[in-house]
PDB file of N, CA and C in Angstrom:
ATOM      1  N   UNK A   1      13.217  42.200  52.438  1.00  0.00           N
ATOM      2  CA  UNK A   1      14.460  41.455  52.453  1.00  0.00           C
ATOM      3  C   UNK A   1      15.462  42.046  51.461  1.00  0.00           C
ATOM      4  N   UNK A   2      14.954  42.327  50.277  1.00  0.00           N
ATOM      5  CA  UNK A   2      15.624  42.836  49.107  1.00  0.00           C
ATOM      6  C   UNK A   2      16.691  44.163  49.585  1.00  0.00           C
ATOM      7  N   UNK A   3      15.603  45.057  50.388  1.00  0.00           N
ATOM      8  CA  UNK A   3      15.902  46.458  51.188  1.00  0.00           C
ATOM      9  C   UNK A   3      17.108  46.412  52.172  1.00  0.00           C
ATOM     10  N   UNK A   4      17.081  45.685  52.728  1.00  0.00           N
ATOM     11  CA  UNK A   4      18.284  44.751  54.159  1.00  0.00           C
ATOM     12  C   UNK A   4      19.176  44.449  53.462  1.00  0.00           C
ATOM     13  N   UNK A   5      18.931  43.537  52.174  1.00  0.00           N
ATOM     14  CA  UNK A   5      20.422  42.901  51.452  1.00  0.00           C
ATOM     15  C   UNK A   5      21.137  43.917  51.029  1.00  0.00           C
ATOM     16  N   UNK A   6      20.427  45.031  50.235  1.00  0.00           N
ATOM     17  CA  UNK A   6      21.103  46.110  49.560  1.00  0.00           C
ATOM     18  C   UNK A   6      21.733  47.340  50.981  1.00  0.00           C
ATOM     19  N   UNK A   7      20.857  47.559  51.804  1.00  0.00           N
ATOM     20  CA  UNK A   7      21.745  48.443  53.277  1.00  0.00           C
ATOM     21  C   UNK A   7      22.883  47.276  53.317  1.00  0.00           C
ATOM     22  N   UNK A   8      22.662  46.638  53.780  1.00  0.00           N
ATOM     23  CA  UNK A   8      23.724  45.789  54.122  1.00  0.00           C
ATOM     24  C   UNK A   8      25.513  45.650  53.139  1.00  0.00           C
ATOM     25  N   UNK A   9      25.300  45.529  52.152  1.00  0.00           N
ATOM     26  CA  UNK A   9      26.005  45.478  50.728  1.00  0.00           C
ATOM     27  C   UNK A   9      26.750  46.664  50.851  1.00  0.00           C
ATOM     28  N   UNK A  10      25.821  48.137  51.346  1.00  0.00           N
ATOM     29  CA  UNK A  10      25.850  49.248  51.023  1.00  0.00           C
ATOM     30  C   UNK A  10      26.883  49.319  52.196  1.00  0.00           C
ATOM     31  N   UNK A  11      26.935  49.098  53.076  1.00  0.00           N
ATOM     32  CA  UNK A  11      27.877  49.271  54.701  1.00  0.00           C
ATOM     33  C   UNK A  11      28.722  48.932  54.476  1.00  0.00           C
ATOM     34  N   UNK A  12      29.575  46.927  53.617  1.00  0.00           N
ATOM     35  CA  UNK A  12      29.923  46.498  53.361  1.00  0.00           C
ATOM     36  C   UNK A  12      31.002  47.106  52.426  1.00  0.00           C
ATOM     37  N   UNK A  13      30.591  48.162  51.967  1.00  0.00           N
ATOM     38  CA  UNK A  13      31.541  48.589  50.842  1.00  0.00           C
ATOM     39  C   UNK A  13      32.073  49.687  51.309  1.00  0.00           C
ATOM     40  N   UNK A  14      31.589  50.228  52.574  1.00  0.00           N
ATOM     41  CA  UNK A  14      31.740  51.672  53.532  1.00  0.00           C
ATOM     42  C   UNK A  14      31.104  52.837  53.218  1.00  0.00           C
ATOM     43  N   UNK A  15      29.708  52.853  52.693  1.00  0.00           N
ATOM     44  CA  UNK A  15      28.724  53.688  52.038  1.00  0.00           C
ATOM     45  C   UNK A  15      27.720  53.418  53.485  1.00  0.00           C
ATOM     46  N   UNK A  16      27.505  54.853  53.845  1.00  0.00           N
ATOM     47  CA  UNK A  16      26.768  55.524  54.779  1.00  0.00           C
ATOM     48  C   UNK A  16      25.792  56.425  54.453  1.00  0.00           C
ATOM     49  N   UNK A  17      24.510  56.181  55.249  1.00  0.00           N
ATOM     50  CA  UNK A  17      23.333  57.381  54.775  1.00  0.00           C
ATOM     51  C   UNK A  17      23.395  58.251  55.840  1.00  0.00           C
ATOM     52  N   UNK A  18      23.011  59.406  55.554  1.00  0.00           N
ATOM     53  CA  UNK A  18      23.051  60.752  56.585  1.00  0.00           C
ATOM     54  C   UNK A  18      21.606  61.281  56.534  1.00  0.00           C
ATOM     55  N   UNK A  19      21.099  61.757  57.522  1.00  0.00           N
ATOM     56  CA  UNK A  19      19.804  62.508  57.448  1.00  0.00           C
ATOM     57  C   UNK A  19      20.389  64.201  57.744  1.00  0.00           C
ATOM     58  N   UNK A  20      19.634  64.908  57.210  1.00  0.00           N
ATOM     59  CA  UNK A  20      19.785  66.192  57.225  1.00  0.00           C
ATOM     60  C   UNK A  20      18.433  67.052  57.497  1.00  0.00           C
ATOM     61  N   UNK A  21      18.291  67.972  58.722  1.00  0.00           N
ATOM     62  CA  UNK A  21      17.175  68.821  58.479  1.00  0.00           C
ATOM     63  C   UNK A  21      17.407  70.252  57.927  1.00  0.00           C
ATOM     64  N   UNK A  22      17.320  70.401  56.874  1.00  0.00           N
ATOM     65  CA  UNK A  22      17.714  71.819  56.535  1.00  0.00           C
ATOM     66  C   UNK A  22      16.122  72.743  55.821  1.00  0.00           C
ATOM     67  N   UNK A  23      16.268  73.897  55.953  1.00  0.00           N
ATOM     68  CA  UNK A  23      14.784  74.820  55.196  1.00  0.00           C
ATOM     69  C   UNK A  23      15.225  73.996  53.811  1.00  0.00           C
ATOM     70  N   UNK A  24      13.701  73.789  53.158  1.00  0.00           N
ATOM     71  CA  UNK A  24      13.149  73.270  51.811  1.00  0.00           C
ATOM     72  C   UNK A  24      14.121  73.741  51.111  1.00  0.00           C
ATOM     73  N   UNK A  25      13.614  74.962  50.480  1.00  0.00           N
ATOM     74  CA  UNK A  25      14.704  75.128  50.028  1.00  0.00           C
ATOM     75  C   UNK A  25      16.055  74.725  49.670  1.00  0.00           C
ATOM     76  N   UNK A  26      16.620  74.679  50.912  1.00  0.00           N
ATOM     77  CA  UNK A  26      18.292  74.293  50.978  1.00  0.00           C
ATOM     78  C   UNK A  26      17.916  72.752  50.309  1.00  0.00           C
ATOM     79  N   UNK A  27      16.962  71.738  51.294  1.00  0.00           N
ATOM     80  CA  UNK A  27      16.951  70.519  50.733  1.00  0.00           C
ATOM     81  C   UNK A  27      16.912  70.343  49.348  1.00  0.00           C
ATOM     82  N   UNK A  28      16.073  71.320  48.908  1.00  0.00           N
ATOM     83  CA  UNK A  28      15.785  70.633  46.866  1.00  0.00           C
ATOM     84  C   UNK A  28      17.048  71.011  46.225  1.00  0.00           C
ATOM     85  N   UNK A  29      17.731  72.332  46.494  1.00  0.00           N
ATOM     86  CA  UNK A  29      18.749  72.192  46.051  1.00  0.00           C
ATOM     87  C   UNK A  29      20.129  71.332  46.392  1.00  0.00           C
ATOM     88  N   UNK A  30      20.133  71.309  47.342  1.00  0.00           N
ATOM     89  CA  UNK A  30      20.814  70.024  47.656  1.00  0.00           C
ATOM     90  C   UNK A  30      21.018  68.620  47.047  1.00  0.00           C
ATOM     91  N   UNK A  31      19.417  68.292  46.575  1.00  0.00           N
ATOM     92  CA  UNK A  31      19.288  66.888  45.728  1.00  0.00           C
ATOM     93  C   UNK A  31      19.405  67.128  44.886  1.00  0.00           C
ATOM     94  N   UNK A  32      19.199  68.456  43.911  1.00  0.00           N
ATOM     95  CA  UNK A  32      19.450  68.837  42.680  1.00  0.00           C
ATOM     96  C   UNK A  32      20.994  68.471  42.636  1.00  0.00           C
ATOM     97  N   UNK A  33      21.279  69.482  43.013  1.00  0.00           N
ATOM     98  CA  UNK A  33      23.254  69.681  43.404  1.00  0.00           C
ATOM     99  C   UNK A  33      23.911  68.150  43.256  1.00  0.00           C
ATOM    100  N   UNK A  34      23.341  67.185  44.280  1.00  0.00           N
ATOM    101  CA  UNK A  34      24.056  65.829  44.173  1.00  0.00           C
ATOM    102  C   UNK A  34      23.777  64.969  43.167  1.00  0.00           C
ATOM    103  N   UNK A  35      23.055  65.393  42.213  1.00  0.00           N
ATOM    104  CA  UNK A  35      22.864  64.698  40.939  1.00  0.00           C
ATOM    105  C   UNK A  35      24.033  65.266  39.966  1.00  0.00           C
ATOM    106  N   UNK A  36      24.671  66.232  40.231  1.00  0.00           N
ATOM    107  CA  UNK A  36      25.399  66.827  38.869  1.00  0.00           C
ATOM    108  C   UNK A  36      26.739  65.888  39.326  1.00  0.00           C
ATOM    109  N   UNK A  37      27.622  66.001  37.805  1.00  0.00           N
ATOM    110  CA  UNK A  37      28.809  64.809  38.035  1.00  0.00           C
ATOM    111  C   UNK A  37      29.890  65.372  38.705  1.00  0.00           C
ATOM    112  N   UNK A  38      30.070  66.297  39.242  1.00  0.00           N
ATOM    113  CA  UNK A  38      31.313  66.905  40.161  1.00  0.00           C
ATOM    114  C   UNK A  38      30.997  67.025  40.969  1.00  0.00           C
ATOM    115  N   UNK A  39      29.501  66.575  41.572  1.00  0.00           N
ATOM    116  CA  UNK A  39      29.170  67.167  43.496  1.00  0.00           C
ATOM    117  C   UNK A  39      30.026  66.485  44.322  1.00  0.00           C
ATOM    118  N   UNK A  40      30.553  65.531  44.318  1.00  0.00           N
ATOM    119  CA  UNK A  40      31.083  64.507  45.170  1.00  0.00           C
ATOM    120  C   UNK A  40      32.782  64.867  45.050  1.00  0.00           C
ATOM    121  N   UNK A  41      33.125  65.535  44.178  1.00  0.00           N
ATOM    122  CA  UNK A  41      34.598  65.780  44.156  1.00  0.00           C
ATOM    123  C   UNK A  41      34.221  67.275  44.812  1.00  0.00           C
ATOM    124  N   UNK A  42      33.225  68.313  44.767  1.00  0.00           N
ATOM    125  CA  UNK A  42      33.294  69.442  45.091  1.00  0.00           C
ATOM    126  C   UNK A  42      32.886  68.854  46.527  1.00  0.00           C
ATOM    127  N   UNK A  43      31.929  68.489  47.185  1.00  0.00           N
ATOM    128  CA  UNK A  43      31.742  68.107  48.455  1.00  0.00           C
ATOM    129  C   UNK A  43      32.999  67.520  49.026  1.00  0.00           C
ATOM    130  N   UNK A  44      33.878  66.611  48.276  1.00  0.00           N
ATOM    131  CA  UNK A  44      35.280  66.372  49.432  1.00  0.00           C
ATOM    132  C   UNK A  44      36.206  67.803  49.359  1.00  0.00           C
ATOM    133  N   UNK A  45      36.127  68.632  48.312  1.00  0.00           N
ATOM    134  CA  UNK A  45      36.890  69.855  48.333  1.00  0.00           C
ATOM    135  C   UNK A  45      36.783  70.645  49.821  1.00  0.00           C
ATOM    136  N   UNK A  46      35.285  70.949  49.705  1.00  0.00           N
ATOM    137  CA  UNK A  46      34.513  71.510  50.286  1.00  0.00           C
ATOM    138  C   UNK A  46      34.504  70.928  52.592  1.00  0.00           C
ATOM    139  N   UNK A  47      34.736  69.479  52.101  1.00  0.00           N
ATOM    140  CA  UNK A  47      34.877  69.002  53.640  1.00  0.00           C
ATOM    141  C   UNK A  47      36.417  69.061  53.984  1.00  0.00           C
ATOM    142  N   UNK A  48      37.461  69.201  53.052  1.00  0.00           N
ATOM    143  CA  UNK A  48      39.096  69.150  53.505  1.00  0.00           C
ATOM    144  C   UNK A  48      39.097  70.452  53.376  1.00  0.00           C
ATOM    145  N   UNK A  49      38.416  71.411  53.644  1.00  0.00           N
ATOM    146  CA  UNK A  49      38.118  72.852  54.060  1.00  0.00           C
ATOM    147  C   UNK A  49      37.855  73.120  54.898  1.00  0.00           C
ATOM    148  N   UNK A  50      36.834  72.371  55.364  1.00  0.00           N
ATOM    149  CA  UNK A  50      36.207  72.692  56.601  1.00  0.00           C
ATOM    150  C   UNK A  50      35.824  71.395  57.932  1.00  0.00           C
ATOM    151  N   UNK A  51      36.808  70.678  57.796  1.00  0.00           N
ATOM    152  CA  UNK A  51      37.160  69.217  58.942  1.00  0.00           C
ATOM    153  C   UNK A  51      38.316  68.928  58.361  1.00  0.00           C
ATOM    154  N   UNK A  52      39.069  68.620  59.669  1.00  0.00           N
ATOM    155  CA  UNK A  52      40.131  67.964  59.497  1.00  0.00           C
ATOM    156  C   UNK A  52      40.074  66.595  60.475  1.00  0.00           C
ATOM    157  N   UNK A  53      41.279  65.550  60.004  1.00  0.00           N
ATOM    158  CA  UNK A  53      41.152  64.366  60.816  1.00  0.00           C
ATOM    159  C   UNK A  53      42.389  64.729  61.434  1.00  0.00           C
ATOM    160  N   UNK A  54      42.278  64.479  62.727  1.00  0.00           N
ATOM    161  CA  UNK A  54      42.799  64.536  63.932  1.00  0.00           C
ATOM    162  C   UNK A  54      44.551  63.640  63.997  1.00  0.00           C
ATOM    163  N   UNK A  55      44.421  62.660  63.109  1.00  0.00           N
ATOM    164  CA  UNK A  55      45.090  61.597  63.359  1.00  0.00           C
ATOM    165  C   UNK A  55      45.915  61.946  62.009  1.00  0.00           C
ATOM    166  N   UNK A  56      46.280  63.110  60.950  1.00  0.00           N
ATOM    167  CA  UNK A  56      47.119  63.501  60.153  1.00  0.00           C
ATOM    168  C   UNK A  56      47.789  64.721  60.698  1.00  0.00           C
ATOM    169  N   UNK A  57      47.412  65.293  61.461  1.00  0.00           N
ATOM    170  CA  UNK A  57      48.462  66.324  62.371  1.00  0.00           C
ATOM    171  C   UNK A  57      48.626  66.172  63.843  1.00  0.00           C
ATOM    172  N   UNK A  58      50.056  65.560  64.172  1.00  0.00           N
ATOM    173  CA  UNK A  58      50.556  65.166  65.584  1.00  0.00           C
ATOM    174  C   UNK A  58      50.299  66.074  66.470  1.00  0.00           C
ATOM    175  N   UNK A  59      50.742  67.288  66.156  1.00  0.00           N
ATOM    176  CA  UNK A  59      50.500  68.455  67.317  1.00  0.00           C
ATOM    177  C   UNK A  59      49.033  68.897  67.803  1.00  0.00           C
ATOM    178  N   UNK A  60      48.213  68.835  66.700  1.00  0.00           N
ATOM    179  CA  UNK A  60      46.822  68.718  67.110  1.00  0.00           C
ATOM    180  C   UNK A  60      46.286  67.496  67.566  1.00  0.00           C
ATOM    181  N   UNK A  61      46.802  66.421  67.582  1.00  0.00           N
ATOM    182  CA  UNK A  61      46.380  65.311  67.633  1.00  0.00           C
ATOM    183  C   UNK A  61      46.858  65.252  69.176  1.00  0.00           C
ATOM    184  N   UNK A  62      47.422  66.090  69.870  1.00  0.00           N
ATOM    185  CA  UNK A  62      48.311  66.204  71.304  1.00  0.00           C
ATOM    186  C   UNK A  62      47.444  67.200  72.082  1.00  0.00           C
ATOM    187  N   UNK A  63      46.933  68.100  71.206  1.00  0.00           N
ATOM    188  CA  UNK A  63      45.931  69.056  72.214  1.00  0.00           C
ATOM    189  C   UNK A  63      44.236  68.690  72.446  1.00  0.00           C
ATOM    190  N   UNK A  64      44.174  67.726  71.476  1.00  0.00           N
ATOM    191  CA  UNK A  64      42.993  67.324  71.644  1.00  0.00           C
ATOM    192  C   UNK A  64      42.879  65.416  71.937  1.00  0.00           C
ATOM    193  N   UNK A  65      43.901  65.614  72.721  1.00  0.00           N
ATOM    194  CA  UNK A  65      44.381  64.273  73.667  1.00  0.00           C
ATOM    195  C   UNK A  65      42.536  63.721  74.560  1.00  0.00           C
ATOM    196  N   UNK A  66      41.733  64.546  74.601  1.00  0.00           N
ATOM    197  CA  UNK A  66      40.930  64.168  75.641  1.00  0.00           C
ATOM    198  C   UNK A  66      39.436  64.313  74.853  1.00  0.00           C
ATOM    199  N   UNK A  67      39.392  64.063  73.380  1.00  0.00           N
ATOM    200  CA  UNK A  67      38.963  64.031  72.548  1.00  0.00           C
ATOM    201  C   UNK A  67      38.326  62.521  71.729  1.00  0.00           C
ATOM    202  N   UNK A  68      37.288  62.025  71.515  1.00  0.00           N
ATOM    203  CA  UNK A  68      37.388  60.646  71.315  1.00  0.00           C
ATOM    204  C   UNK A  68      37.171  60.801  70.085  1.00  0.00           C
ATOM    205  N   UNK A  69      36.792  61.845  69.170  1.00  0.00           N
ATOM    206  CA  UNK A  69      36.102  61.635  67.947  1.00  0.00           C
ATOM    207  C   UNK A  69      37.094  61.908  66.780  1.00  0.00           C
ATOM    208  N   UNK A  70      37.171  61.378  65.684  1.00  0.00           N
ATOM    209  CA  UNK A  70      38.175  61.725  64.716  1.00  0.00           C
ATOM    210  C   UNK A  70      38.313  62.457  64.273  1.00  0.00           C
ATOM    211  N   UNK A  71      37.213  63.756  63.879  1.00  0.00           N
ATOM    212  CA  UNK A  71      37.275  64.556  63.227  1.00  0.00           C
ATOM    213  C   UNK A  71      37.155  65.880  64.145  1.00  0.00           C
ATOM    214  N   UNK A  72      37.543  66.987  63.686  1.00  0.00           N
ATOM    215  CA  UNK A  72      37.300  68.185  64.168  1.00  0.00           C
ATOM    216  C   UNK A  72      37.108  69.300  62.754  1.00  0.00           C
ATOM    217  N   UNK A  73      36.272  70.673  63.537  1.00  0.00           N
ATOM    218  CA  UNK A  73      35.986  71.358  62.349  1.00  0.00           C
ATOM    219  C   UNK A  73      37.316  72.331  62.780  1.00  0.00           C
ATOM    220  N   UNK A  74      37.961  72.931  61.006  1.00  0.00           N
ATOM    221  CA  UNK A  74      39.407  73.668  60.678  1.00  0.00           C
ATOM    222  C   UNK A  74      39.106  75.401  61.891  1.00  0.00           C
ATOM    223  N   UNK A  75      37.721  75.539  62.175  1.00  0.00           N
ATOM    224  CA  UNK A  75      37.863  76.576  63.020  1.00  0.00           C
ATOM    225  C   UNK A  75      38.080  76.279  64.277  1.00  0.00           C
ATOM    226  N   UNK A  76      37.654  75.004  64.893  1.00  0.00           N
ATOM    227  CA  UNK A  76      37.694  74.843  66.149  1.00  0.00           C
ATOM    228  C   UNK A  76      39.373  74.156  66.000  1.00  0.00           C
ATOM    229  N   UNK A  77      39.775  73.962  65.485  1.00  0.00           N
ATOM    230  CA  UNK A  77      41.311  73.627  65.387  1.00  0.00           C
ATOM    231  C   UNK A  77      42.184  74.517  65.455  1.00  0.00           C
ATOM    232  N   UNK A  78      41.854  75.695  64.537  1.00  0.00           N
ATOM    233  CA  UNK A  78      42.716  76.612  64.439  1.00  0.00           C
ATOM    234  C   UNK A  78      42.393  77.525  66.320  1.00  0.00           C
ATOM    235  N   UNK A  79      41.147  77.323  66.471  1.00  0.00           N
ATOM    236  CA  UNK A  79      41.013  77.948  68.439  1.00  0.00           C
ATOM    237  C   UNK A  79      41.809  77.573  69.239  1.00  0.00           C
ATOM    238  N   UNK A  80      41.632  76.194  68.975  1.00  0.00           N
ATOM    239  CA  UNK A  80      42.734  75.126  70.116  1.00  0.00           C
ATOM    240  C   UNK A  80      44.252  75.854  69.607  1.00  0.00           C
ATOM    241  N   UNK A  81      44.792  75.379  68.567  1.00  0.00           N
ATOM    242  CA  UNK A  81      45.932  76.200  68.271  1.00  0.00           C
ATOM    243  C   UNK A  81      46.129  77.282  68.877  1.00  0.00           C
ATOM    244  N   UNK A  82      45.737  78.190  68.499  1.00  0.00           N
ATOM    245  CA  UNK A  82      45.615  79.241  69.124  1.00  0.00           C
ATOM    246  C   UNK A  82      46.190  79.577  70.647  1.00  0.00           C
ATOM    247  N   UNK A  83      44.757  78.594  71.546  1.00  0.00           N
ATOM    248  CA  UNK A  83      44.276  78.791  73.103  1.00  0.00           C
ATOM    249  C   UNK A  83      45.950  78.379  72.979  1.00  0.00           C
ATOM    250  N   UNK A  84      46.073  77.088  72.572  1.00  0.00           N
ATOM    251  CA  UNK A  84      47.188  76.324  73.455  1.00  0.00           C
ATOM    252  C   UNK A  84      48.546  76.423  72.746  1.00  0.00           C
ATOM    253  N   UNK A  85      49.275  77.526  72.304  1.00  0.00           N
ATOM    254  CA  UNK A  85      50.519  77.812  71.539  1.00  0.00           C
ATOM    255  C   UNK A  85      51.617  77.389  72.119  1.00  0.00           C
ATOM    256  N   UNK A  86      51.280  78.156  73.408  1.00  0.00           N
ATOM    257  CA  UNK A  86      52.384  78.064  74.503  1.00  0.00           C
ATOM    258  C   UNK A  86      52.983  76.978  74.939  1.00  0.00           C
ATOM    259  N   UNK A  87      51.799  76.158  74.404  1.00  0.00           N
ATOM    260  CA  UNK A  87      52.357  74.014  74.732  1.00  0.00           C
ATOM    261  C   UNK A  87      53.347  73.743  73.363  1.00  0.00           C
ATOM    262  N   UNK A  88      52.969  74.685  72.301  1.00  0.00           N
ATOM    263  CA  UNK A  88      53.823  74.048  71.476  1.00  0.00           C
ATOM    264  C   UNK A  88      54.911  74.211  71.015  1.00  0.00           C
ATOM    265  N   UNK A  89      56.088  73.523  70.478  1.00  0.00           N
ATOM    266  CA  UNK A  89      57.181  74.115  69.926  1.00  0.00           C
ATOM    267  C   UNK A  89      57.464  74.175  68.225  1.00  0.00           C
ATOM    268  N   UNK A  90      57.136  75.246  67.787  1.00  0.00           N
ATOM    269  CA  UNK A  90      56.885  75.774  66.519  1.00  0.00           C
ATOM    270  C   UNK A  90      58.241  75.055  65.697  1.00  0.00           C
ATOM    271  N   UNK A  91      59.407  74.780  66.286  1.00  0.00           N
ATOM    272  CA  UNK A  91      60.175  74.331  65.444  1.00  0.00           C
ATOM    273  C   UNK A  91      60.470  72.852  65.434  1.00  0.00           C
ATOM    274  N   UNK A  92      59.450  72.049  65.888  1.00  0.00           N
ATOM    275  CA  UNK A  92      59.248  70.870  65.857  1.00  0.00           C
ATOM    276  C   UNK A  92      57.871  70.652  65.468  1.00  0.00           C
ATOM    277  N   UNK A  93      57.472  71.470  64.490  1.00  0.00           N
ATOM    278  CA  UNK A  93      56.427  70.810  64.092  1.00  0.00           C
ATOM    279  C   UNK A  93      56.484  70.554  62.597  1.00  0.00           C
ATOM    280  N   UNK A  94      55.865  69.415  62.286  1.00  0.00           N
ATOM    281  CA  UNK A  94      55.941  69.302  60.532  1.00  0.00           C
ATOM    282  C   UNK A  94      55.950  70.584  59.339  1.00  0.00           C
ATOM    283  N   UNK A  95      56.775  70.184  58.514  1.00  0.00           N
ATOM    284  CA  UNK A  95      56.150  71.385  57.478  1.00  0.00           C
ATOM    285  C   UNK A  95      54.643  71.087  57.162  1.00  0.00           C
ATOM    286  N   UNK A  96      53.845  70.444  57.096  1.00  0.00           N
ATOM    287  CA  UNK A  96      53.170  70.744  56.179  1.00  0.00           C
ATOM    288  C   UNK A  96      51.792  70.920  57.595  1.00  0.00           C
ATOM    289  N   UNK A  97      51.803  70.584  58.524  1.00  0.00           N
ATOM    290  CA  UNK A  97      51.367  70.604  59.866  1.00  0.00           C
ATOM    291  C   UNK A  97      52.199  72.405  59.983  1.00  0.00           C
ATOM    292  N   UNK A  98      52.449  73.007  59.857  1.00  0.00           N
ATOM    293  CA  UNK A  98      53.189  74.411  59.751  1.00  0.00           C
ATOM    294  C   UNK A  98      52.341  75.023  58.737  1.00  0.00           C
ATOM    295  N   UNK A  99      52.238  74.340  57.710  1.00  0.00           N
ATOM    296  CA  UNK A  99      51.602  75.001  56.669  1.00  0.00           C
ATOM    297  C   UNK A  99      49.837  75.163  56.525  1.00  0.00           C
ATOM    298  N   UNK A 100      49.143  74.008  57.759  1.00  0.00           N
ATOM    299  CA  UNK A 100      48.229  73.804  57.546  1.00  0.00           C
ATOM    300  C   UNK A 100      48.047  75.111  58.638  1.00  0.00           C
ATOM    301  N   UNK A 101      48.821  75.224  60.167  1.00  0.00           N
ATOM    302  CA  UNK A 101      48.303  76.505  60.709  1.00  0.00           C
ATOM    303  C   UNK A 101      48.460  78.083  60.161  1.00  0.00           C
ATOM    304  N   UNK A 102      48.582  78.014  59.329  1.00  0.00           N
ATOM    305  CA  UNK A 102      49.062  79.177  58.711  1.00  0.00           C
ATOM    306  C   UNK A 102      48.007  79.411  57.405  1.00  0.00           C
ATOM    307  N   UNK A 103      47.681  78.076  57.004  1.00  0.00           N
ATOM    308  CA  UNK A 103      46.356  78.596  56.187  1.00  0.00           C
ATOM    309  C   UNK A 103      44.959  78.932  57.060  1.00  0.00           C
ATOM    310  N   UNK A 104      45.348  78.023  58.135  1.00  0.00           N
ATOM    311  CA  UNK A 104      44.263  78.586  59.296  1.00  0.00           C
ATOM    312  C   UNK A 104      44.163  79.599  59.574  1.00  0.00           C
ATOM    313  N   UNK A 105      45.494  80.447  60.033  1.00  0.00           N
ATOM    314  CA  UNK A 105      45.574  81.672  60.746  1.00  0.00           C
ATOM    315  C   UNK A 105      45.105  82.581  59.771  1.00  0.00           C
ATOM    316  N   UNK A 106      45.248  82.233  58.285  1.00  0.00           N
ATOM    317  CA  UNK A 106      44.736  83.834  57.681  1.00  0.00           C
ATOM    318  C   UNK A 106      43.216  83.447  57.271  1.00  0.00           C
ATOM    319  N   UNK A 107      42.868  82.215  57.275  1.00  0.00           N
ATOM    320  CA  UNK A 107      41.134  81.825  57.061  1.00  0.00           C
ATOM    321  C   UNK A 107      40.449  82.294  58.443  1.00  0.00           C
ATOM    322  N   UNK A 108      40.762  82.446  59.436  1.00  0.00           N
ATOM    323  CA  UNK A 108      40.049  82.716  60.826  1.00  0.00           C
ATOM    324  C   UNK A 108      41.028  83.048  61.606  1.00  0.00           C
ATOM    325  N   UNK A 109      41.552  84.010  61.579  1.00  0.00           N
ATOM    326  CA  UNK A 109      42.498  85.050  62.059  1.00  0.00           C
ATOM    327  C   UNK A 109      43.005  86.126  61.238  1.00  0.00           C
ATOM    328  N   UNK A 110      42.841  86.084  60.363  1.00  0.00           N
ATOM    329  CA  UNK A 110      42.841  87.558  59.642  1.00  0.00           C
ATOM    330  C   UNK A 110      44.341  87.489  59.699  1.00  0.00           C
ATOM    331  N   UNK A 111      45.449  86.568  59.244  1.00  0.00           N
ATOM    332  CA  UNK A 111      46.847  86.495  59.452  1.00  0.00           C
ATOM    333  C   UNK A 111      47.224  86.379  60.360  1.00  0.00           C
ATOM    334  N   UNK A 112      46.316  86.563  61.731  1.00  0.00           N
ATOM    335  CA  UNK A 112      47.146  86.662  62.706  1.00  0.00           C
ATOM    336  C   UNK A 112      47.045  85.541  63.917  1.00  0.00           C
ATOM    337  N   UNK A 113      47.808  84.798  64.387  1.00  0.00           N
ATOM    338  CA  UNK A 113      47.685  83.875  65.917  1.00  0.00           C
ATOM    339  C   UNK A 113      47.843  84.436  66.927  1.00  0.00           C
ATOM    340  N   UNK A 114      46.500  84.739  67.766  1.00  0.00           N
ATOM    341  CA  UNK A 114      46.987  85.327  68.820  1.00  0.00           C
ATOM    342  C   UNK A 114      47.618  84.373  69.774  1.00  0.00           C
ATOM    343  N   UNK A 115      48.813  84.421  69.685  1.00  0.00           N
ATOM    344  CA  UNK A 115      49.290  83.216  70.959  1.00  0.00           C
ATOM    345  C   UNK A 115      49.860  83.852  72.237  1.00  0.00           C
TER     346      UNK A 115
END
């Protein structure tokens, strides 16, 4: 009962458990890693690197219209970009939605969009 009250509490506050299968290895360091006092600021560094939410950039949020899930990973974003340029109009898009494809294009494009 004790176990239920505390999951429960734990949901309540928007705290989620994840299972992970990774080689040993990776796991011990992993639990090591999340004990030190900056893992959790380096792990959100580390995820606004590599996922973005769907629902802070309009123009992506338009190509992946047929999409139910909130998140996408910054490579498969920067693809779609990419595939689908031709839908978009570069001078209607946000600065900082401008700025985010452009850190894309030189992280997984080597500077360049092939559009």
């Amino acid at each position: 009962m004790a176990k239920r009250a505390h999951r429960l509490r734990e949901r309540e506050a928007g705290m989620a458990e994840i299972h992970l299968r990774l080689p040993r290895d990776e796991a011990q360091r992993l639990q090591v890693a999340s004990k030190a006092g900056h893992f959790r600021e380096a792990l959100r560094s580390f995820l606004d690197e590599t996922v973005l939410d769907l629902g802070m950039w309009p123009a992506l949020k338009e190509l992946t219209w047929n999409r139910a899930g909130r998140w996408i990973t910054a490579e498969d974003a920067f693809a779609l970009y990419e595939r689908n340029w031709r839908f978009l109009d570069p001078s209607r898009l946000a600065a900082d939605e401008a700025a985010l494809i452009e850190r894309l294009k030189h992280r997984f494009g080597a500077g360049v969009l092939n559009a």
